[in-house]
C-alpha atoms as a PDB file:
ATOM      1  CA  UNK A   1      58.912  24.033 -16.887  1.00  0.00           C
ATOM      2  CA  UNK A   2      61.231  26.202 -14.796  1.00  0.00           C
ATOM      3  CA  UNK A   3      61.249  24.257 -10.847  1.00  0.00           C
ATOM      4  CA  UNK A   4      63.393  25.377  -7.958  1.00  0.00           C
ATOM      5  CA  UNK A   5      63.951  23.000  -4.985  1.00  0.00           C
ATOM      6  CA  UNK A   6      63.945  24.376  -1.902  1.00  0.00           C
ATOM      7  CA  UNK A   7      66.049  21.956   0.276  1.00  0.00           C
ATOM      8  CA  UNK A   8      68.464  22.113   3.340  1.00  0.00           C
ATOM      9  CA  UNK A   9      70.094  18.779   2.593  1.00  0.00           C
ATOM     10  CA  UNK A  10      72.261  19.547  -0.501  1.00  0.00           C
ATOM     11  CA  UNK A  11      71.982  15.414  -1.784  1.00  0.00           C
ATOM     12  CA  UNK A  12      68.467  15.309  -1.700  1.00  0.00           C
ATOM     13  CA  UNK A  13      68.074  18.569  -3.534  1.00  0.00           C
ATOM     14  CA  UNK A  14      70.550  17.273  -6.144  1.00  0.00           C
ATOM     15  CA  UNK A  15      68.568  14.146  -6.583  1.00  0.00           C
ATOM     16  CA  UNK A  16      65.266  15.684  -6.585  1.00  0.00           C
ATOM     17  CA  UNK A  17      66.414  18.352  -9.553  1.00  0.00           C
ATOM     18  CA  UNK A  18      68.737  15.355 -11.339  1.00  0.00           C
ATOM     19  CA  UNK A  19      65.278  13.736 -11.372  1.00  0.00           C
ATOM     20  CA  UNK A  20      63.190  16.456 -12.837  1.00  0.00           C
ATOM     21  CA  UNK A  21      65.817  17.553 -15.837  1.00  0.00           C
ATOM     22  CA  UNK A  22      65.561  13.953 -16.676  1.00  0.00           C
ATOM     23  CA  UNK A  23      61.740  14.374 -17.524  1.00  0.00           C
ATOM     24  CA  UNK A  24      63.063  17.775 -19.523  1.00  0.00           C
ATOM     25  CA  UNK A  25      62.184  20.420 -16.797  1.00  0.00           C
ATOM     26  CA  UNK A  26      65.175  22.906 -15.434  1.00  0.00           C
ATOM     27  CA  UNK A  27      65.477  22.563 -12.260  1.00  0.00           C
ATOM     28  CA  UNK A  28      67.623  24.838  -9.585  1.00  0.00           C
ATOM     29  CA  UNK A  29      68.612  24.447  -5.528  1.00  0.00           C
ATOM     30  CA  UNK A  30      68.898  26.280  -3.062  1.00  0.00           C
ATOM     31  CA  UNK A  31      69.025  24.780   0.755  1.00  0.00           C
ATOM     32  CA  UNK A  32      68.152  28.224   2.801  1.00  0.00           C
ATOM     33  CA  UNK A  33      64.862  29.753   3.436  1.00  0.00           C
ATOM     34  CA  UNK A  34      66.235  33.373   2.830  1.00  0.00           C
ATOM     35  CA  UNK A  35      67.942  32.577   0.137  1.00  0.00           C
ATOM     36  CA  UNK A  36      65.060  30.619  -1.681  1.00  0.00           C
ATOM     37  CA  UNK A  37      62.648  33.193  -1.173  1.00  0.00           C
ATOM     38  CA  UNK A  38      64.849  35.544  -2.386  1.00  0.00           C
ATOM     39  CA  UNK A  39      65.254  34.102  -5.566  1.00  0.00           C
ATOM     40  CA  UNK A  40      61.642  32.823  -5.851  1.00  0.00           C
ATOM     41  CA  UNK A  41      60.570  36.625  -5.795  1.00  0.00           C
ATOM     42  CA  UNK A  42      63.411  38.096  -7.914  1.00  0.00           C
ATOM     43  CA  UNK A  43      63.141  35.417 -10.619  1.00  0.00           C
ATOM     44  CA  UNK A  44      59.642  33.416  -9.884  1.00  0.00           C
ATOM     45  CA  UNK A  45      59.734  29.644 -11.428  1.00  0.00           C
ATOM     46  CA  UNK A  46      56.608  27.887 -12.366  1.00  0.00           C
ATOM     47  CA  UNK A  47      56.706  25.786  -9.426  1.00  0.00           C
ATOM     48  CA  UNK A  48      59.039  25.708  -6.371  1.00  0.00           C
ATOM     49  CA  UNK A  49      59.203  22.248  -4.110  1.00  0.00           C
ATOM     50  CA  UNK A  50      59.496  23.434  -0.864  1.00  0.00           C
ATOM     51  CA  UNK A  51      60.885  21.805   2.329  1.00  0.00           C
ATOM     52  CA  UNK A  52      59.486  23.081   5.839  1.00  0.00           C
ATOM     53  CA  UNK A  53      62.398  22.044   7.752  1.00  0.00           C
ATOM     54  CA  UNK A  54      64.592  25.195   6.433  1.00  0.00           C
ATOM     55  CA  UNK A  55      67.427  27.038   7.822  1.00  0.00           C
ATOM     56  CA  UNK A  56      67.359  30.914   7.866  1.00  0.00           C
ATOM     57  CA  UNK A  57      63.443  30.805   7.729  1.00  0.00           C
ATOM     58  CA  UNK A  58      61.509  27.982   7.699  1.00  0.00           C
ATOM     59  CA  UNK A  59      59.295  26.806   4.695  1.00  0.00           C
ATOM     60  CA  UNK A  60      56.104  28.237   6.576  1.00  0.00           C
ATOM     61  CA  UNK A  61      57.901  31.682   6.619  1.00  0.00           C
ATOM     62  CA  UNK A  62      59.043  31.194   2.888  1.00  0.00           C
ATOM     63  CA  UNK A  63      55.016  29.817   1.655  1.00  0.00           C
ATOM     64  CA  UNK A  64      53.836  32.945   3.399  1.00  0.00           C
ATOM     65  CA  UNK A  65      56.174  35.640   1.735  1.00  0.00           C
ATOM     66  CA  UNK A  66      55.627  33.814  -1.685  1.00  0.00           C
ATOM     67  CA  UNK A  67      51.922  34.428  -1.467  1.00  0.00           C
ATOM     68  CA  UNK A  68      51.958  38.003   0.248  1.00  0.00           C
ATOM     69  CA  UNK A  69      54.306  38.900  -2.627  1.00  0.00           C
ATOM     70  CA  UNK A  70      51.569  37.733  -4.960  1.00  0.00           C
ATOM     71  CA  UNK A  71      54.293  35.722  -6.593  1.00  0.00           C
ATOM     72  CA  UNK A  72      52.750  33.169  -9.597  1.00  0.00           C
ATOM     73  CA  UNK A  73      54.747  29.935  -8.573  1.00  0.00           C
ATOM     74  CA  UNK A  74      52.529  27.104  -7.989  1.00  0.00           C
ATOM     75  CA  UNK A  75      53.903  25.242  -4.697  1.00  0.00           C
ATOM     76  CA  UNK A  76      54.411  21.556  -3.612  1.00  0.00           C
ATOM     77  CA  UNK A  77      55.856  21.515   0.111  1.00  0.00           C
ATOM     78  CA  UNK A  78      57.834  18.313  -0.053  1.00  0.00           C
ATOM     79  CA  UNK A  79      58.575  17.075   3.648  1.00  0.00           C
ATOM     80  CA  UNK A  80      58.409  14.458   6.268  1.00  0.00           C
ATOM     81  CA  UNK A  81      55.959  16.135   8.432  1.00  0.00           C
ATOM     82  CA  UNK A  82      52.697  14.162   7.120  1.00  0.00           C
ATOM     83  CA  UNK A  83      50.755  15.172  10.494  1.00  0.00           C
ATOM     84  CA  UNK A  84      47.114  15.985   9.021  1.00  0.00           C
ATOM     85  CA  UNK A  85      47.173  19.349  11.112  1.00  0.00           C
ATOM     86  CA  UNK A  86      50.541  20.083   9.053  1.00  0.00           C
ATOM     87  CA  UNK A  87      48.957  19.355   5.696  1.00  0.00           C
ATOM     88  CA  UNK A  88      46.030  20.936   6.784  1.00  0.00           C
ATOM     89  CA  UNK A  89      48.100  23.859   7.753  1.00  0.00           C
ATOM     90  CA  UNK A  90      50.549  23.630   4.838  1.00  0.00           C
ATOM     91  CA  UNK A  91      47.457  24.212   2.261  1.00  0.00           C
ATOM     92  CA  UNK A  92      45.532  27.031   4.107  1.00  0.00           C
ATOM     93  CA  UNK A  93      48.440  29.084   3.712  1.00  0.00           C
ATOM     94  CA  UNK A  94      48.740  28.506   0.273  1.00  0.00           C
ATOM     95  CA  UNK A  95      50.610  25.380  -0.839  1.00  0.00           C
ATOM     96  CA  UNK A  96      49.059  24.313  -3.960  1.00  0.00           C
ATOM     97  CA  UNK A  97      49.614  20.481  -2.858  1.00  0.00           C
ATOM     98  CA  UNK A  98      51.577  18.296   0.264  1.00  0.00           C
ATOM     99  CA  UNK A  99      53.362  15.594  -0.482  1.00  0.00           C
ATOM    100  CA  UNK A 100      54.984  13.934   3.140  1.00  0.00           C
END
């Protein structure tokens, strides 16, 4: 399975991929909104773990070009916001899970 992390702090990221080529999945970073999205829609992975907290745009802004662009990724947002409103939020626009 193709995964790209979506990340503003680089270690995590690292980590987070490290963790999933382990369990045989490729895994990519990238730690800017823009720049994620970008890729997402040029080259769409089977799923993309997202963080909210995002510079360039945030992981809202990123969720919400994904799904207008019809692109096929399945999403996990991945972030310390664990606020039911911002799961509840987090899903209606299209995450396919939340994990705070």
């Amino acid at each position: 399975m193709r995964i790209l992390v979506i990340e503003d702090e680089a270690q995590l990221a690292r980590h987070i991929a490290r963790a999933l080529e382990r369990h045989g999945h490729v895994a990519g970073t990238r730690q800017d909104g823009e720049e994620g999205l970008r890729f997402a829609l040029a080259d769409p992975p089977d799923l993309i773990v997202l963080d909210l907290n995002l510079p360039g745009i945030d992981g809202m802004s990123v969720l919400a070009g994904l799904r207008q662009a019809n692109n096929p990724a399945r999403v996990l947002i991945l972030t310390a916001r664990g606020e039911v409103e911002h799961r509840v939020k987090g899903l209606k626009a299209g995450a396919d899970d939340y994990l705070a």
